[in-house]
PDB file of N, CA and C in Angstrom:
ATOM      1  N   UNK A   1       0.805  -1.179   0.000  1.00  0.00           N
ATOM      2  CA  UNK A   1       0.000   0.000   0.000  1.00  0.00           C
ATOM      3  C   UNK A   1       0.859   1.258   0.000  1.00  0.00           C
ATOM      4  N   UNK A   2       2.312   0.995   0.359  1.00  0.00           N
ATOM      5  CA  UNK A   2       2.779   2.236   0.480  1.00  0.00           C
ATOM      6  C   UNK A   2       2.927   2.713  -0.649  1.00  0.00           C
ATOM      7  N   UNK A   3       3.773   1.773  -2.039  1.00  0.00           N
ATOM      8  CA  UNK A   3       4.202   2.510  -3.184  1.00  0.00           C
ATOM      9  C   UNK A   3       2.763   3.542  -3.679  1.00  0.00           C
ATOM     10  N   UNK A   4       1.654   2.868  -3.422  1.00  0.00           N
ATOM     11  CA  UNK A   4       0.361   3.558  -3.841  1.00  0.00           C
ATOM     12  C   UNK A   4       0.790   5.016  -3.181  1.00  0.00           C
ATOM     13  N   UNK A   5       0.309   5.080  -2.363  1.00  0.00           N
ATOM     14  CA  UNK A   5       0.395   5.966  -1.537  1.00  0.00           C
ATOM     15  C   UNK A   5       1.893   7.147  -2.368  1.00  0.00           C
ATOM     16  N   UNK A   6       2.791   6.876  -2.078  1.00  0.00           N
ATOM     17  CA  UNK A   6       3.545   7.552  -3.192  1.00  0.00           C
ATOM     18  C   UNK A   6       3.444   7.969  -4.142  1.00  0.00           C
ATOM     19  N   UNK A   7       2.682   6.899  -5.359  1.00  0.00           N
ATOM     20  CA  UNK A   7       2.077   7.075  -6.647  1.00  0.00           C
ATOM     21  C   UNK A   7       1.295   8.444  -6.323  1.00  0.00           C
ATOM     22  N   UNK A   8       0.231   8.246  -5.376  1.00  0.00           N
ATOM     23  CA  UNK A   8      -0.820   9.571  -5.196  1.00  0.00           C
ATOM     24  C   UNK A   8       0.234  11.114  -4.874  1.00  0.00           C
ATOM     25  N   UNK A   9       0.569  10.637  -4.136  1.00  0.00           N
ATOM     26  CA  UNK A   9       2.044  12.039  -3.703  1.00  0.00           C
ATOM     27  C   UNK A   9       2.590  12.521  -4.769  1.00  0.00           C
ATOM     28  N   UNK A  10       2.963  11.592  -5.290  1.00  0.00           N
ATOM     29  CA  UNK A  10       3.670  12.023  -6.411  1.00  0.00           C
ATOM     30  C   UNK A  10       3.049  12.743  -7.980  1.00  0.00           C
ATOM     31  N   UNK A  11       1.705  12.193  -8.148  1.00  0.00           N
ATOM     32  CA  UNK A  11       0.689  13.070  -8.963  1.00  0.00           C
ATOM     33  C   UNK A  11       0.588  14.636  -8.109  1.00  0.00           C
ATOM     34  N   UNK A  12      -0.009  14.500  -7.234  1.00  0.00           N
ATOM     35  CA  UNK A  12      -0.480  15.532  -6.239  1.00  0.00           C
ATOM     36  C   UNK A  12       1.009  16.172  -6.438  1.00  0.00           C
ATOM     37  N   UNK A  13       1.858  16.195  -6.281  1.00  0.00           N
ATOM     38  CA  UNK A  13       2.806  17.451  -6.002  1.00  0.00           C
ATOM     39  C   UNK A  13       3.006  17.659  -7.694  1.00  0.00           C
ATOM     40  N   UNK A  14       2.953  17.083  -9.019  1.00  0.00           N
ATOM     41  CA  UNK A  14       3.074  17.161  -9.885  1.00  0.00           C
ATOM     42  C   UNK A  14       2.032  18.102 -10.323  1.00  0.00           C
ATOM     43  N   UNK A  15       0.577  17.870 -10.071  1.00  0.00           N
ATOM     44  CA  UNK A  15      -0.602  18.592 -10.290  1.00  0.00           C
ATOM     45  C   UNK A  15      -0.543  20.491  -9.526  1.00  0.00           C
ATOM     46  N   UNK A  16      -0.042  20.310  -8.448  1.00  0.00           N
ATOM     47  CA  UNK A  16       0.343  21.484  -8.146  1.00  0.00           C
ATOM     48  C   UNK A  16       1.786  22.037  -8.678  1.00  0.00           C
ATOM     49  N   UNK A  17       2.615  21.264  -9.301  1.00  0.00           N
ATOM     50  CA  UNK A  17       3.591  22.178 -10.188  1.00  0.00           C
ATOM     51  C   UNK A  17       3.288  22.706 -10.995  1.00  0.00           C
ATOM     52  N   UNK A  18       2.117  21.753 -12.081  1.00  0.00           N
ATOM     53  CA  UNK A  18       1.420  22.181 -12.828  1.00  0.00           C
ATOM     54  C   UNK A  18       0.720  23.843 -12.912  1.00  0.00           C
ATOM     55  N   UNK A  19      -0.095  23.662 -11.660  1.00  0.00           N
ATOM     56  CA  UNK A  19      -1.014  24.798 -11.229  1.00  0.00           C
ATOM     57  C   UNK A  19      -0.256  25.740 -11.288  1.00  0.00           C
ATOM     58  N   UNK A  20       1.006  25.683 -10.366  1.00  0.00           N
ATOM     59  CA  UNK A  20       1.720  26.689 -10.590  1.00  0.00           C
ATOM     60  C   UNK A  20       2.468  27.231 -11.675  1.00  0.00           C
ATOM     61  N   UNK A  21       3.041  26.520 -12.594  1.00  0.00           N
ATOM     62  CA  UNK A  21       3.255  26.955 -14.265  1.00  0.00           C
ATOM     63  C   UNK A  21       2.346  27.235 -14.712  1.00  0.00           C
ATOM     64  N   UNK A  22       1.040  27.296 -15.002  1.00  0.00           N
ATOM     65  CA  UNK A  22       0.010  27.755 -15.881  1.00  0.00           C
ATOM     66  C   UNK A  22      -0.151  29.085 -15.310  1.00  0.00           C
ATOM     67  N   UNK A  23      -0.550  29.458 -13.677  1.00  0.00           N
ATOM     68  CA  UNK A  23      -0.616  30.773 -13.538  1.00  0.00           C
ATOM     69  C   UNK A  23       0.606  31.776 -13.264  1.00  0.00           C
ATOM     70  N   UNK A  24       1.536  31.503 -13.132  1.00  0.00           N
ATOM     71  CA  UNK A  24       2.656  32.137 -13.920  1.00  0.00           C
ATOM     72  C   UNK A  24       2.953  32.133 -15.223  1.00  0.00           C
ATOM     73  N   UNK A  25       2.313  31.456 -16.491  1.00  0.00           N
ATOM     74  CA  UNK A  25       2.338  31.472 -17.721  1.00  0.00           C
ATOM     75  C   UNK A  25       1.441  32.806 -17.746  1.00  0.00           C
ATOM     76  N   UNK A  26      -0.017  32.471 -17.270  1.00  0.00           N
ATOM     77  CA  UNK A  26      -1.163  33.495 -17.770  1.00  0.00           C
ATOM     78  C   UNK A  26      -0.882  34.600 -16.690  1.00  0.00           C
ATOM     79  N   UNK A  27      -0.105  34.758 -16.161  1.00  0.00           N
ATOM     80  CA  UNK A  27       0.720  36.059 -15.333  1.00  0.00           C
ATOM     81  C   UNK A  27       1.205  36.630 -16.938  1.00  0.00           C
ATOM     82  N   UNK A  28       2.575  35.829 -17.223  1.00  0.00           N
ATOM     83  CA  UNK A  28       3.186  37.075 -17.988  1.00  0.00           C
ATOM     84  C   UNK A  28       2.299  37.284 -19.406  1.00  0.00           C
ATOM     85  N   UNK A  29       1.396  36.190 -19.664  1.00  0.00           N
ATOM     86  CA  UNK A  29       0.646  36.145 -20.983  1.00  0.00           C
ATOM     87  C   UNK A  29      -0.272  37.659 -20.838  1.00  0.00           C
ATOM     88  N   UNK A  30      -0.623  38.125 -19.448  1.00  0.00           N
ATOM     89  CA  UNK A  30      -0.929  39.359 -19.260  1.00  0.00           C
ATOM     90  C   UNK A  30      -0.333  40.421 -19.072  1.00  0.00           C
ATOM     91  N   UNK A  31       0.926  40.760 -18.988  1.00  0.00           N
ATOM     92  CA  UNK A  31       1.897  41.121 -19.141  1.00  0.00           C
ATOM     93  C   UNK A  31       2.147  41.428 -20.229  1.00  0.00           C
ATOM     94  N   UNK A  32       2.456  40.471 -21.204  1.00  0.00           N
ATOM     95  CA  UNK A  32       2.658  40.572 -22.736  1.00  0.00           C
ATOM     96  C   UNK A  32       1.328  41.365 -23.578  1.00  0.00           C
ATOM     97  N   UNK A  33       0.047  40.933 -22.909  1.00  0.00           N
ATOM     98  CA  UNK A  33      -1.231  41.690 -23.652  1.00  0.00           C
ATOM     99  C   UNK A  33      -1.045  43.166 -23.753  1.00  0.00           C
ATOM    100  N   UNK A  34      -0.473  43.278 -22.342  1.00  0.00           N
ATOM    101  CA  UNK A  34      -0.491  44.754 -21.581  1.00  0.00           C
ATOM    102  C   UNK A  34       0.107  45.569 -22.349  1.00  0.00           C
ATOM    103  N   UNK A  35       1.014  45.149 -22.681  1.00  0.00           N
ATOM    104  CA  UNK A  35       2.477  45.482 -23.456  1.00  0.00           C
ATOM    105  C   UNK A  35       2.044  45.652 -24.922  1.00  0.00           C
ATOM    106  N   UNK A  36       0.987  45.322 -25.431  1.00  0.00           N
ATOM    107  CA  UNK A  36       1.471  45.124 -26.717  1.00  0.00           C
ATOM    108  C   UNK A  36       0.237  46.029 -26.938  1.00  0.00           C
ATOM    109  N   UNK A  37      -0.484  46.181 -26.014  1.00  0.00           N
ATOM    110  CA  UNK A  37      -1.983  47.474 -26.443  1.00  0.00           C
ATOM    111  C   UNK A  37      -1.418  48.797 -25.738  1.00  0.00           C
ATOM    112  N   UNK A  38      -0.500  48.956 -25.285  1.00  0.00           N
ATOM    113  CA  UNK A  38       0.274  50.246 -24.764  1.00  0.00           C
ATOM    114  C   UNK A  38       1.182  50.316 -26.190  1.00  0.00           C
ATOM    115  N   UNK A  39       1.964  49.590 -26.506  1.00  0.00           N
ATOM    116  CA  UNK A  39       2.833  49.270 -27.859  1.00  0.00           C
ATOM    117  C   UNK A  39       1.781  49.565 -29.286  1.00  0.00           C
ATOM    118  N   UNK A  40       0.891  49.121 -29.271  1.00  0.00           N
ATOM    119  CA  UNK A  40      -0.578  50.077 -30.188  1.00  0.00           C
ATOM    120  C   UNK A  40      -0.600  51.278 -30.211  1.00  0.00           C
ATOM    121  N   UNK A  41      -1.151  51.582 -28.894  1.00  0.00           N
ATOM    122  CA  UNK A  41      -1.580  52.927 -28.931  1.00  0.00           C
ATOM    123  C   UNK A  41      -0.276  53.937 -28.958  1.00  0.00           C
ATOM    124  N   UNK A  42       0.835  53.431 -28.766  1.00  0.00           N
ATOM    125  CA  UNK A  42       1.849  54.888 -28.814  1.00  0.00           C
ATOM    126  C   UNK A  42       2.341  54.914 -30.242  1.00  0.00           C
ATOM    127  N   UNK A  43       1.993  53.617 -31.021  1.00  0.00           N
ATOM    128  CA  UNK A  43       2.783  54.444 -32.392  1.00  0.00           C
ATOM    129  C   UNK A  43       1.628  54.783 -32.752  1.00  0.00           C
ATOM    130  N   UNK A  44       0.239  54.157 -32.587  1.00  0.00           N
ATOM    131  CA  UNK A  44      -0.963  55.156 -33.416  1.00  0.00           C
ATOM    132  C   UNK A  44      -0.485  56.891 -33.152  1.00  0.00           C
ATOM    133  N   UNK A  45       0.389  56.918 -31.583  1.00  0.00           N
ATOM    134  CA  UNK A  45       0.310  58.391 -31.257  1.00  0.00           C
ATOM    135  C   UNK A  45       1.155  59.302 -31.838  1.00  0.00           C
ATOM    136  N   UNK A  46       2.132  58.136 -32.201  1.00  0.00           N
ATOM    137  CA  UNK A  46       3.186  58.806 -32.948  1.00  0.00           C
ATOM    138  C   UNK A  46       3.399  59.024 -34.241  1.00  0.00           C
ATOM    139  N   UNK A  47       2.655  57.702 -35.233  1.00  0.00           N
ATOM    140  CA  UNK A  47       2.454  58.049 -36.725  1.00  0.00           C
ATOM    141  C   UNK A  47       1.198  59.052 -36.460  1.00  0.00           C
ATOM    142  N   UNK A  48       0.399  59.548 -35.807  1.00  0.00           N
ATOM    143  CA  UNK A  48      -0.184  60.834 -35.307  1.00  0.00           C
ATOM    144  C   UNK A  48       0.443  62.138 -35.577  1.00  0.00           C
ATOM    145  N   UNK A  49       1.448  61.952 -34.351  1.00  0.00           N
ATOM    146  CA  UNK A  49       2.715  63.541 -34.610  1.00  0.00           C
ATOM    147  C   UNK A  49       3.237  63.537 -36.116  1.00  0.00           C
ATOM    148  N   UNK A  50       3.576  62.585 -35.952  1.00  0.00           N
ATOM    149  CA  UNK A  50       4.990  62.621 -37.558  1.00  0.00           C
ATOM    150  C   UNK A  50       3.801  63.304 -38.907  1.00  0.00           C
ATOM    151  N   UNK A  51       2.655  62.684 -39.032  1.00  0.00           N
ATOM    152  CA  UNK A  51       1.719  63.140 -40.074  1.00  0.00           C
ATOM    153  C   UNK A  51       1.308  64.596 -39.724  1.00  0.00           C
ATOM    154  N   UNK A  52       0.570  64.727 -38.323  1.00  0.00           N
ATOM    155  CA  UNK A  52       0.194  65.790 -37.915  1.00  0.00           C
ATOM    156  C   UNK A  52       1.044  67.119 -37.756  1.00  0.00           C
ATOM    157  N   UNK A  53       2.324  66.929 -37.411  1.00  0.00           N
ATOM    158  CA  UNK A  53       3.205  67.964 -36.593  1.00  0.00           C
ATOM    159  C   UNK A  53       3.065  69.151 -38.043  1.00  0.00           C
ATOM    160  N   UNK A  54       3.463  68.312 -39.304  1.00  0.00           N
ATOM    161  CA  UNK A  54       3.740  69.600 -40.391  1.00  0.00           C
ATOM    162  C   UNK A  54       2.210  70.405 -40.613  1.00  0.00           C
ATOM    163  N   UNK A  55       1.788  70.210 -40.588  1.00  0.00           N
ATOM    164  CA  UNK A  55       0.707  70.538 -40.762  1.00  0.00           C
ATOM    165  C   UNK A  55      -0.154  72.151 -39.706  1.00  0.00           C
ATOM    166  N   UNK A  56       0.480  71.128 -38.412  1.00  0.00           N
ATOM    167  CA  UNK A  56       0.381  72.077 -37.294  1.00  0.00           C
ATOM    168  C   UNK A  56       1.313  73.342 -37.727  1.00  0.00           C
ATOM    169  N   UNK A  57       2.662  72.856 -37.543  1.00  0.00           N
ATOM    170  CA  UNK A  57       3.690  73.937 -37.936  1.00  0.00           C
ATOM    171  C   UNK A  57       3.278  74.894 -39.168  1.00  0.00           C
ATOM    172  N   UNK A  58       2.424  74.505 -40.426  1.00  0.00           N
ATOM    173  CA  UNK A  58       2.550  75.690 -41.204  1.00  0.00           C
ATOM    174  C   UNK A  58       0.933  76.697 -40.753  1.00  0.00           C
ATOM    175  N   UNK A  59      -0.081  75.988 -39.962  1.00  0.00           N
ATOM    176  CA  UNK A  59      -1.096  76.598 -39.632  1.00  0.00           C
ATOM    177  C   UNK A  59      -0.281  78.100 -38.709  1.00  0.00           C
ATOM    178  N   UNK A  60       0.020  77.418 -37.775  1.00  0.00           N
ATOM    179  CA  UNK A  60       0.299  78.053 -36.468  1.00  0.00           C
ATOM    180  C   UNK A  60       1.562  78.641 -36.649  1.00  0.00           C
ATOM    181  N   UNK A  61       2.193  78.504 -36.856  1.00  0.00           N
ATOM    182  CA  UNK A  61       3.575  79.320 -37.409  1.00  0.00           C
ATOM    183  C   UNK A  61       4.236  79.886 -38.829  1.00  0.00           C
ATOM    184  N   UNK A  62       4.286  79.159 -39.525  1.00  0.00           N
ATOM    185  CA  UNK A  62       4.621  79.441 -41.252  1.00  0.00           C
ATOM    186  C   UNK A  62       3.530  80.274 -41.878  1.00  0.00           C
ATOM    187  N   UNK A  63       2.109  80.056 -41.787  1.00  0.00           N
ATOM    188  CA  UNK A  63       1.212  80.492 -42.282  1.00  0.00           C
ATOM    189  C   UNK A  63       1.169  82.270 -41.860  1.00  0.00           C
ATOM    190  N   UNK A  64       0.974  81.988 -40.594  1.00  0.00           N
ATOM    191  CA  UNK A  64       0.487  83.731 -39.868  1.00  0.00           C
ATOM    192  C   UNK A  64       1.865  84.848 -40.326  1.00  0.00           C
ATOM    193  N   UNK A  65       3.450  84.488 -40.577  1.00  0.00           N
ATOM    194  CA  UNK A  65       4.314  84.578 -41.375  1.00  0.00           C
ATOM    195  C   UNK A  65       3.824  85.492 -42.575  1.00  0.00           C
ATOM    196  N   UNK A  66       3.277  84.399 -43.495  1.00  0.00           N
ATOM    197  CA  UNK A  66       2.912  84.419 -44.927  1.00  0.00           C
ATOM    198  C   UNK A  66       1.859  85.806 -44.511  1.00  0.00           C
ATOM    199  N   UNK A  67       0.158  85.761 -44.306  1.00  0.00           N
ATOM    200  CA  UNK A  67      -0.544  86.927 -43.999  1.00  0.00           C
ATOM    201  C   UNK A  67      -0.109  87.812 -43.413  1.00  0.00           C
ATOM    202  N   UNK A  68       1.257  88.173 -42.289  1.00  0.00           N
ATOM    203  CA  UNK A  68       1.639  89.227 -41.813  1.00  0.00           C
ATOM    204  C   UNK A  68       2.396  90.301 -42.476  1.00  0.00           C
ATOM    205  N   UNK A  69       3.301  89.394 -43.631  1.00  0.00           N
ATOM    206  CA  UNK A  69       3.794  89.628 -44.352  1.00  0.00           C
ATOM    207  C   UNK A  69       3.164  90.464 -45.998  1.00  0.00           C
ATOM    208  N   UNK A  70       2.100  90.186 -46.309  1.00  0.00           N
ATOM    209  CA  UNK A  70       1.207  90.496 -46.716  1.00  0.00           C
ATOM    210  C   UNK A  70       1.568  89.266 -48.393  1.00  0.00           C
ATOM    211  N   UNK A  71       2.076  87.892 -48.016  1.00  0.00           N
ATOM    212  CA  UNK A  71       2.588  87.558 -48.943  1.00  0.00           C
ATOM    213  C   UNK A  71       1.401  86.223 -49.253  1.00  0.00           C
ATOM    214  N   UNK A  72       1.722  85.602 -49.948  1.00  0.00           N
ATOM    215  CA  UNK A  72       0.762  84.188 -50.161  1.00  0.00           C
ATOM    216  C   UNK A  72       1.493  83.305 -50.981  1.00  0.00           C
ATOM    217  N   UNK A  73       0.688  81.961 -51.419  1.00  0.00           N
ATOM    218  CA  UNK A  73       1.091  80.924 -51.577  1.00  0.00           C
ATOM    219  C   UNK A  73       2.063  81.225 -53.102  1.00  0.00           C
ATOM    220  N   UNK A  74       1.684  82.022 -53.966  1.00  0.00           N
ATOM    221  CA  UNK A  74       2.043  82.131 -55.078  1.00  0.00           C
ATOM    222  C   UNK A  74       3.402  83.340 -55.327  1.00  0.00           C
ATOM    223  N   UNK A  75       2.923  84.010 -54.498  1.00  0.00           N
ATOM    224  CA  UNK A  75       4.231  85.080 -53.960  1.00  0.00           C
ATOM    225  C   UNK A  75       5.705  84.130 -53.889  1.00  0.00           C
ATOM    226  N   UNK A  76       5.330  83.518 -53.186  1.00  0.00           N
ATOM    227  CA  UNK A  76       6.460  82.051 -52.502  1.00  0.00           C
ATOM    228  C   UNK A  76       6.911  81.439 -53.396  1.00  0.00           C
ATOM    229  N   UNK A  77       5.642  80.689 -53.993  1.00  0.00           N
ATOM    230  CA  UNK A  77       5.942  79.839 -55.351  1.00  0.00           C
ATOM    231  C   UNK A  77       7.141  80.795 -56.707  1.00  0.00           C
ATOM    232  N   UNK A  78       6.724  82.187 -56.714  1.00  0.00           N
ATOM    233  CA  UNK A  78       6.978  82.514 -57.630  1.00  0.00           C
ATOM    234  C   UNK A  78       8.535  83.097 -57.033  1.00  0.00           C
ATOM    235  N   UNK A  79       8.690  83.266 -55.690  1.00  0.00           N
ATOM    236  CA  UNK A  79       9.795  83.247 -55.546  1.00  0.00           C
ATOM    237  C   UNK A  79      11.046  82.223 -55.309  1.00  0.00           C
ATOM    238  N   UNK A  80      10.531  80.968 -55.375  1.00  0.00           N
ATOM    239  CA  UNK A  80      10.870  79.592 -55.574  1.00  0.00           C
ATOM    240  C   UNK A  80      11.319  79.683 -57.253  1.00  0.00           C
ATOM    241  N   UNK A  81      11.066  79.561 -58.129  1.00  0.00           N
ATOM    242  CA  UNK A  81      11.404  80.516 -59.477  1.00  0.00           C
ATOM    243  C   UNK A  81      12.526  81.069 -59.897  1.00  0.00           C
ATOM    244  N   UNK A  82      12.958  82.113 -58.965  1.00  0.00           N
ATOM    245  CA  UNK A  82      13.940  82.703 -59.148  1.00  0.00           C
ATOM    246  C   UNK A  82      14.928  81.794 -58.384  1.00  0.00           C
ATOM    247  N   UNK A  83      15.204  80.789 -57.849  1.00  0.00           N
ATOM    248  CA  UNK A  83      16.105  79.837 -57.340  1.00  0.00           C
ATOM    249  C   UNK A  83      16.981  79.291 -58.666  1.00  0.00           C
ATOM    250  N   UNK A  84      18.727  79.154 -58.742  1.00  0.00           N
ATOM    251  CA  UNK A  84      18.685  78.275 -59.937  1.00  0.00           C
ATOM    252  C   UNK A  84      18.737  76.945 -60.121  1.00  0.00           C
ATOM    253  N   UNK A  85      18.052  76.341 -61.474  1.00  0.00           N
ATOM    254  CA  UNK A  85      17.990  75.135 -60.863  1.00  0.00           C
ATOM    255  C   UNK A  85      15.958  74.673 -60.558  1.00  0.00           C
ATOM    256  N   UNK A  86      15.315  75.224 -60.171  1.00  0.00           N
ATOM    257  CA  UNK A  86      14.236  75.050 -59.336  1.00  0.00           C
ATOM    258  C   UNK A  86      13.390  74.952 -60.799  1.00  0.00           C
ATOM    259  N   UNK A  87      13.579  75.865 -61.317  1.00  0.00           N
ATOM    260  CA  UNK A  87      12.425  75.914 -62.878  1.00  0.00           C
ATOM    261  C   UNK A  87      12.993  74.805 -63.821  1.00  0.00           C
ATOM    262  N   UNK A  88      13.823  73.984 -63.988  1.00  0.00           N
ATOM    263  CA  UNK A  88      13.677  72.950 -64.500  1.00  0.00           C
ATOM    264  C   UNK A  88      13.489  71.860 -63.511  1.00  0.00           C
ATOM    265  N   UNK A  89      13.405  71.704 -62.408  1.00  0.00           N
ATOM    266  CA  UNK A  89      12.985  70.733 -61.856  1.00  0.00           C
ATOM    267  C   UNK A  89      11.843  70.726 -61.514  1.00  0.00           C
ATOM    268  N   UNK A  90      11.173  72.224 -61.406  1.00  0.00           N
ATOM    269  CA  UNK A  90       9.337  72.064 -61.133  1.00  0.00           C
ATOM    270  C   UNK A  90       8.811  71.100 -62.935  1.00  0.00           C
ATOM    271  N   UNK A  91       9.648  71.839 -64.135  1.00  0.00           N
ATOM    272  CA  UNK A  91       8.919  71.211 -65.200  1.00  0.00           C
ATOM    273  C   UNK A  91       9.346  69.638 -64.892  1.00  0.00           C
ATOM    274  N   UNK A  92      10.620  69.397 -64.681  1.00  0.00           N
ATOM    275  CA  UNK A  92      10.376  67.876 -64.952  1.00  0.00           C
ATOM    276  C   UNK A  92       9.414  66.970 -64.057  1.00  0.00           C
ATOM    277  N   UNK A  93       9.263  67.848 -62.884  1.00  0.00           N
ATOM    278  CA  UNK A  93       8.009  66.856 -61.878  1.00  0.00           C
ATOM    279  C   UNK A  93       6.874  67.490 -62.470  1.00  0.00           C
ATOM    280  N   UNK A  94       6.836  67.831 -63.529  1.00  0.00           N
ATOM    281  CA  UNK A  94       5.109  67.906 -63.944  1.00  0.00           C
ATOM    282  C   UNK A  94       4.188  69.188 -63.791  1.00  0.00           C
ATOM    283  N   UNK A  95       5.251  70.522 -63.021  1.00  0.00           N
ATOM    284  CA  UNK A  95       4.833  71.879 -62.635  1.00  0.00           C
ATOM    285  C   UNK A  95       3.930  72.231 -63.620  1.00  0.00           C
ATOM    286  N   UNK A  96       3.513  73.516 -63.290  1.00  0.00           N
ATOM    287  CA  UNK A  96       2.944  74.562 -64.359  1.00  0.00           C
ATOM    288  C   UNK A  96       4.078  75.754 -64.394  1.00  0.00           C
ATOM    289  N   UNK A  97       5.167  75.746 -64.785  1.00  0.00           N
ATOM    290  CA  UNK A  97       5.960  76.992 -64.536  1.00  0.00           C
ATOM    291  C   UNK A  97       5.444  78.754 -64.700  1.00  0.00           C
ATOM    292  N   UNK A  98       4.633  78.916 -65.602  1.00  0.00           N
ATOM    293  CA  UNK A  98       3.971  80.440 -65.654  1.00  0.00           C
ATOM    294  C   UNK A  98       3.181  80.808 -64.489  1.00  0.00           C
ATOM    295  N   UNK A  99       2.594  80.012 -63.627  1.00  0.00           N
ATOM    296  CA  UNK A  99       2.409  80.683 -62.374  1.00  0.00           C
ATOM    297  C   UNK A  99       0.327  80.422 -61.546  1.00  0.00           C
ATOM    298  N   UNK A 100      -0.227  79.709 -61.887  1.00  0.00           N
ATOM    299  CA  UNK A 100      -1.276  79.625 -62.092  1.00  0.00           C
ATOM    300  C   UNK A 100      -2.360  79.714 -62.960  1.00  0.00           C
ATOM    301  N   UNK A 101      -1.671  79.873 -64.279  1.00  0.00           N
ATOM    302  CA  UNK A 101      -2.604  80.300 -65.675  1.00  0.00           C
ATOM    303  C   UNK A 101      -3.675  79.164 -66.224  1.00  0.00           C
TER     304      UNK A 101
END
């Protein structure tokens, strides 16, 4: 009767090793979830900035520039123009070089 008796011991402490590897598995398996929806949301936040930031920058800064100045988009353009160099490379990407016509 004893080896029995062992046999049972010996499941029983096996069954609780068990227990204990599975919830230390689904420990770090939550851990890893955690991680990877924080790891989501910060590059959503960041391909956010990188798209958003220029955008911001010419509203809020570049732009009020341009109206203070009493200048605009074509003012710019047309002083882009006088660059050398710049008027054959607006035609080869497909420009309109005369100016809005």
């Amino acid at each position: 009767m004893k080896p029995e008796k062992d046999h049972h011991q010996m499941i029983h402490e096996l069954l609780l090793e068990n227990q204990r590897l599975i919830t230390e598995n689904n420990q770090l398996l939550k851990k890893m979830n955690r991680r990877s929806i924080w790891s989501f949301w910060l590059k959503v936040v960041w391909f956010a900035v990188l798209i958003g930031l220029p955008f911001l920058l010419y509203y809020y800064i570049v732009e009020p520039y341009f109206t203070s100045l009493g200048s605009s988009f074509e003012t710019f353009q047309q002083g882009l123009q006088e660059i050398p160099g710049w008027k054959q490379f607006y035609e080869a990407a497909g420009g309109n070089t005369r100016g809005g016509e």
